[in-house]
Protein backbone atom coordinates (compact mmCIF):
# COMPACT_ATOMS: atom_id res chain seq x y z
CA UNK A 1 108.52 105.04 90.69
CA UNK A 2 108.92 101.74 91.87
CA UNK A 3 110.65 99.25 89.84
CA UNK A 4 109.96 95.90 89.04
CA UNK A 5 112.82 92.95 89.32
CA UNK A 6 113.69 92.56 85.48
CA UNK A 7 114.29 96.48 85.48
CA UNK A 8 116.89 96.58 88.48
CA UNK A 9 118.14 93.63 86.84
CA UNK A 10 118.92 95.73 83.76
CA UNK A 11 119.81 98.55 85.75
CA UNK A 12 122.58 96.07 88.06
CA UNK A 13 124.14 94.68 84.49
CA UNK A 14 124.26 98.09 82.73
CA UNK A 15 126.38 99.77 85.52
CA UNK A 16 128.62 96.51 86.44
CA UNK A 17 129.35 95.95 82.82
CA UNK A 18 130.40 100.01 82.72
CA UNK A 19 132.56 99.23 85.93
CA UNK A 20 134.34 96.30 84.51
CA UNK A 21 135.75 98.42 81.96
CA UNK A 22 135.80 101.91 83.50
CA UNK A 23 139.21 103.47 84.59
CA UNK A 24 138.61 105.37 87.66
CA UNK A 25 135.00 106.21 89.73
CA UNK A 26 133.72 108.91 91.60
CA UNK A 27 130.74 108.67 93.80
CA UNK A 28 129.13 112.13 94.72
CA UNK A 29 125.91 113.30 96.88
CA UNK A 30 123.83 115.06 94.78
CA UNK A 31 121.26 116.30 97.25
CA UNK A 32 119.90 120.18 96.53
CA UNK A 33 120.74 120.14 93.07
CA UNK A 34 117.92 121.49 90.71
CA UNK A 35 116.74 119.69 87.71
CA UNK A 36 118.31 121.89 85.42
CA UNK A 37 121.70 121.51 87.01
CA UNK A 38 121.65 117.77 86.99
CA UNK A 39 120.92 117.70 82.66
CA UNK A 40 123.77 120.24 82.88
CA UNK A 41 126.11 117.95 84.33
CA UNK A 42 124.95 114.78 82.49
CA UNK A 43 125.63 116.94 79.05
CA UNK A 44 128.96 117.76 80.49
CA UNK A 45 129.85 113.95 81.23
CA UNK A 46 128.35 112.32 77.85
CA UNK A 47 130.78 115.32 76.26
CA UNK A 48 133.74 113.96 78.16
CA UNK A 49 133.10 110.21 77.76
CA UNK A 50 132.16 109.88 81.56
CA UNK A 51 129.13 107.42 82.08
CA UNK A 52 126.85 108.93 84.45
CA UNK A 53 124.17 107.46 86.45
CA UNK A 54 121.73 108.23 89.56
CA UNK A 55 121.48 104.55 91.08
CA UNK A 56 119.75 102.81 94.30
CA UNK A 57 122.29 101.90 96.69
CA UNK A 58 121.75 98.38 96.80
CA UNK A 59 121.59 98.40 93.23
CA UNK A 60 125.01 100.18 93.15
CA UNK A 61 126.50 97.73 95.73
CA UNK A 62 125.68 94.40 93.43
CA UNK A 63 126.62 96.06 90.37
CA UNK A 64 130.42 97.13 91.73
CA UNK A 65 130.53 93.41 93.10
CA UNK A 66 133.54 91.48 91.56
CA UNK A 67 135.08 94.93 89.91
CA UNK A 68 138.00 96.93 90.68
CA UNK A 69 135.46 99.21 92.44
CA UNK A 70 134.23 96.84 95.13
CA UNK A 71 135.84 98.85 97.49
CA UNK A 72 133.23 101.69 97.05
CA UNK A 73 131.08 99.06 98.17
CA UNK A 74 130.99 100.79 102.31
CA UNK A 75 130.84 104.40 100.90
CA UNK A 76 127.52 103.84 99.09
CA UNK A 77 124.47 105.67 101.34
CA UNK A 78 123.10 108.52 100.54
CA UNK A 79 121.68 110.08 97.46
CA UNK A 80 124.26 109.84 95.15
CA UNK A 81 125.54 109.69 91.42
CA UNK A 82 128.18 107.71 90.12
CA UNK A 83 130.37 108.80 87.85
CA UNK A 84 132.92 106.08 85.92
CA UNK A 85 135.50 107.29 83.66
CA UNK A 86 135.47 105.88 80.07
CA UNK A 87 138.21 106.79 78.35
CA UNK A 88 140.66 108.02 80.34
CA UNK A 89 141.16 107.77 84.18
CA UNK A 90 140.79 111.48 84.90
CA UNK A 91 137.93 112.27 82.99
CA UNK A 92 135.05 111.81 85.96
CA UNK A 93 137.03 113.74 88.55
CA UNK A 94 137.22 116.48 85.64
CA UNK A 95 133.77 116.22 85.36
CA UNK A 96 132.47 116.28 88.98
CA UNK A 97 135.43 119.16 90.21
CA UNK A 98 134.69 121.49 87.12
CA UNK A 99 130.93 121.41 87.95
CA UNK A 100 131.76 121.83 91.65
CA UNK A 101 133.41 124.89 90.61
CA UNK A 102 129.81 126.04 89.67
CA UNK A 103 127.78 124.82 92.21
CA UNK A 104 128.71 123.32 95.41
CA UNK A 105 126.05 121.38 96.81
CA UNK A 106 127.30 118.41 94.83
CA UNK A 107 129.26 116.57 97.79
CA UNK A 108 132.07 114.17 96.32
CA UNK A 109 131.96 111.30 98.61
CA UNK A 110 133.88 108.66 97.02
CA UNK A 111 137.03 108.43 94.56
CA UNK A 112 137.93 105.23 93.37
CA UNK A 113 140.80 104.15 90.55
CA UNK A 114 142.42 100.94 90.26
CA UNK A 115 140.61 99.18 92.87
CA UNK A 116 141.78 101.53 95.34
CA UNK A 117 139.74 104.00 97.30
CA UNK A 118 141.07 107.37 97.79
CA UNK A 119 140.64 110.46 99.83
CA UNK A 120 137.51 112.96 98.58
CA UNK A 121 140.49 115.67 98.25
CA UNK A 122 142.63 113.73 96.20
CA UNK A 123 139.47 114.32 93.35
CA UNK A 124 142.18 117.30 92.23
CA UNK A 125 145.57 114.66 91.67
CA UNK A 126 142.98 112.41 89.72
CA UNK A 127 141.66 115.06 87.79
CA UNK A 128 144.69 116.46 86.86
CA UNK A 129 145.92 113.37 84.97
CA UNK A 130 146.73 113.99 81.65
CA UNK A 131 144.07 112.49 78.68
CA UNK A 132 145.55 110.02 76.48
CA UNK A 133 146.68 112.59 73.46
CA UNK A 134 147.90 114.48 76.34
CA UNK A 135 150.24 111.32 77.58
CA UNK A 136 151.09 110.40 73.84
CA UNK A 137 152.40 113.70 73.17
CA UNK A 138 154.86 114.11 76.61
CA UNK A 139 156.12 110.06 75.93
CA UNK A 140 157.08 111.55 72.20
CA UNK A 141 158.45 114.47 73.32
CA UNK A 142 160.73 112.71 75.89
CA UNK A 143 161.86 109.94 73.10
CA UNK A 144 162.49 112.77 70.48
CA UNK A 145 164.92 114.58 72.76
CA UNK A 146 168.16 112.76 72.40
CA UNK A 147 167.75 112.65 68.82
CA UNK A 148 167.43 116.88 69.08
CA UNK A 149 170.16 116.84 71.04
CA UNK A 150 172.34 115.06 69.02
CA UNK A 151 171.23 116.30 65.97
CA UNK A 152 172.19 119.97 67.48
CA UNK A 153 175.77 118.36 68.55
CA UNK A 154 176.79 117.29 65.36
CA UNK A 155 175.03 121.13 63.73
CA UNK A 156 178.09 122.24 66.09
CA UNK A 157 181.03 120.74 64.57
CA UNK A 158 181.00 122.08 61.46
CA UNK A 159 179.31 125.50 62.47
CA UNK A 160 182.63 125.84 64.79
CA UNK A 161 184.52 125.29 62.12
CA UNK A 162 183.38 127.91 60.50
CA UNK A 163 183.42 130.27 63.02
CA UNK A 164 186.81 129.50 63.75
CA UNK A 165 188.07 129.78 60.06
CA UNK A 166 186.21 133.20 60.06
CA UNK A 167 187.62 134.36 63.07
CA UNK A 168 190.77 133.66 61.87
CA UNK A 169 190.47 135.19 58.31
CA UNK A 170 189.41 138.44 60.23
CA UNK A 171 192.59 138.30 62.65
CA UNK A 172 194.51 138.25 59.67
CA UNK A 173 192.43 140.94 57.94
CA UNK A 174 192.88 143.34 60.98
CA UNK A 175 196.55 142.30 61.64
């Protein structure tokens, strides 16, 4: 299906206004992947707040133009689906490597966070980045740990106390 210029113009703003605010990208060649397969992984991405979209090339190339993700810009040929991370910067690699797991004619091709292009293996380090509750909860456990701490220290003083008191009643007691 051919389209006409107002449609790729759509298409081109759609995908560079979801790169402008995207965290992290990843690019992968989806070629031998059945119909089926391909809803599969679109249900698994709208699930996971991952915006996911089967563009032309060129299309792809002016839409990443003036984002962090320019630098995909080289990497685009092929038949491929992009993949931009919503809401937190792991969530596409997630995506892409738990699907791989499944079937393994998708191809990832391109990782991209930050405006910087990484290695296709380093799809695992992105993915395993925590989610945002995930990040939340470690910072509060690391800020609520000297407070334990302390709160345990100055338990101690008087629990001594008491233990020493007690063993001392019993030394009598025995003596």
């Amino acid at each position: 299906m051919a389209l006409n210029f107002e449609q790729k113009q759509v298409i081109v703003a759609e995908v560079a206004e979801v790169a402008r605010t995207a965290f992290s990208a990843v690019a992968a060649e989806y070629r031998g992947i059945t119909v089926e397969d391909m809803t599969e992984l679109r249900v698994q991405a709208r699930n996971n707040g991952v915006y996911l979209r089967v563009v032309k090339n060129t299309l792809a190339r002016r839409a990443v133009k003036d984002t962090e993700f320019e630098c995909m810009t080289e990497g685009l040929t092929g038949p491929l689906v992009l993949a931009f991370s919503q809401e937190d910067p792991g969530a596409a690699a997630r995506v892409i490597k738990d699907f791989t797991k499944q079937n393994d004619r998708l191809n990832v091709t391109l990782v991209a966070i930050g405006g910087q292009m990484l290695a296709p293996s380093e799809l695992e380090t992105l993915a395993k980045l925590p989610t945002y509750d995930q990040a939340l909860s470690m910072l509060m456990s690391v800020m609520q740990a000297p407070i334990q701490k302390l709160a345990q220290t100055m338990n101690e003083v008087p629990g001594k106390l008491v233990r020493t008191v007690a063993a001392i009643r019993d030394a009598k007691e025995a003596a």
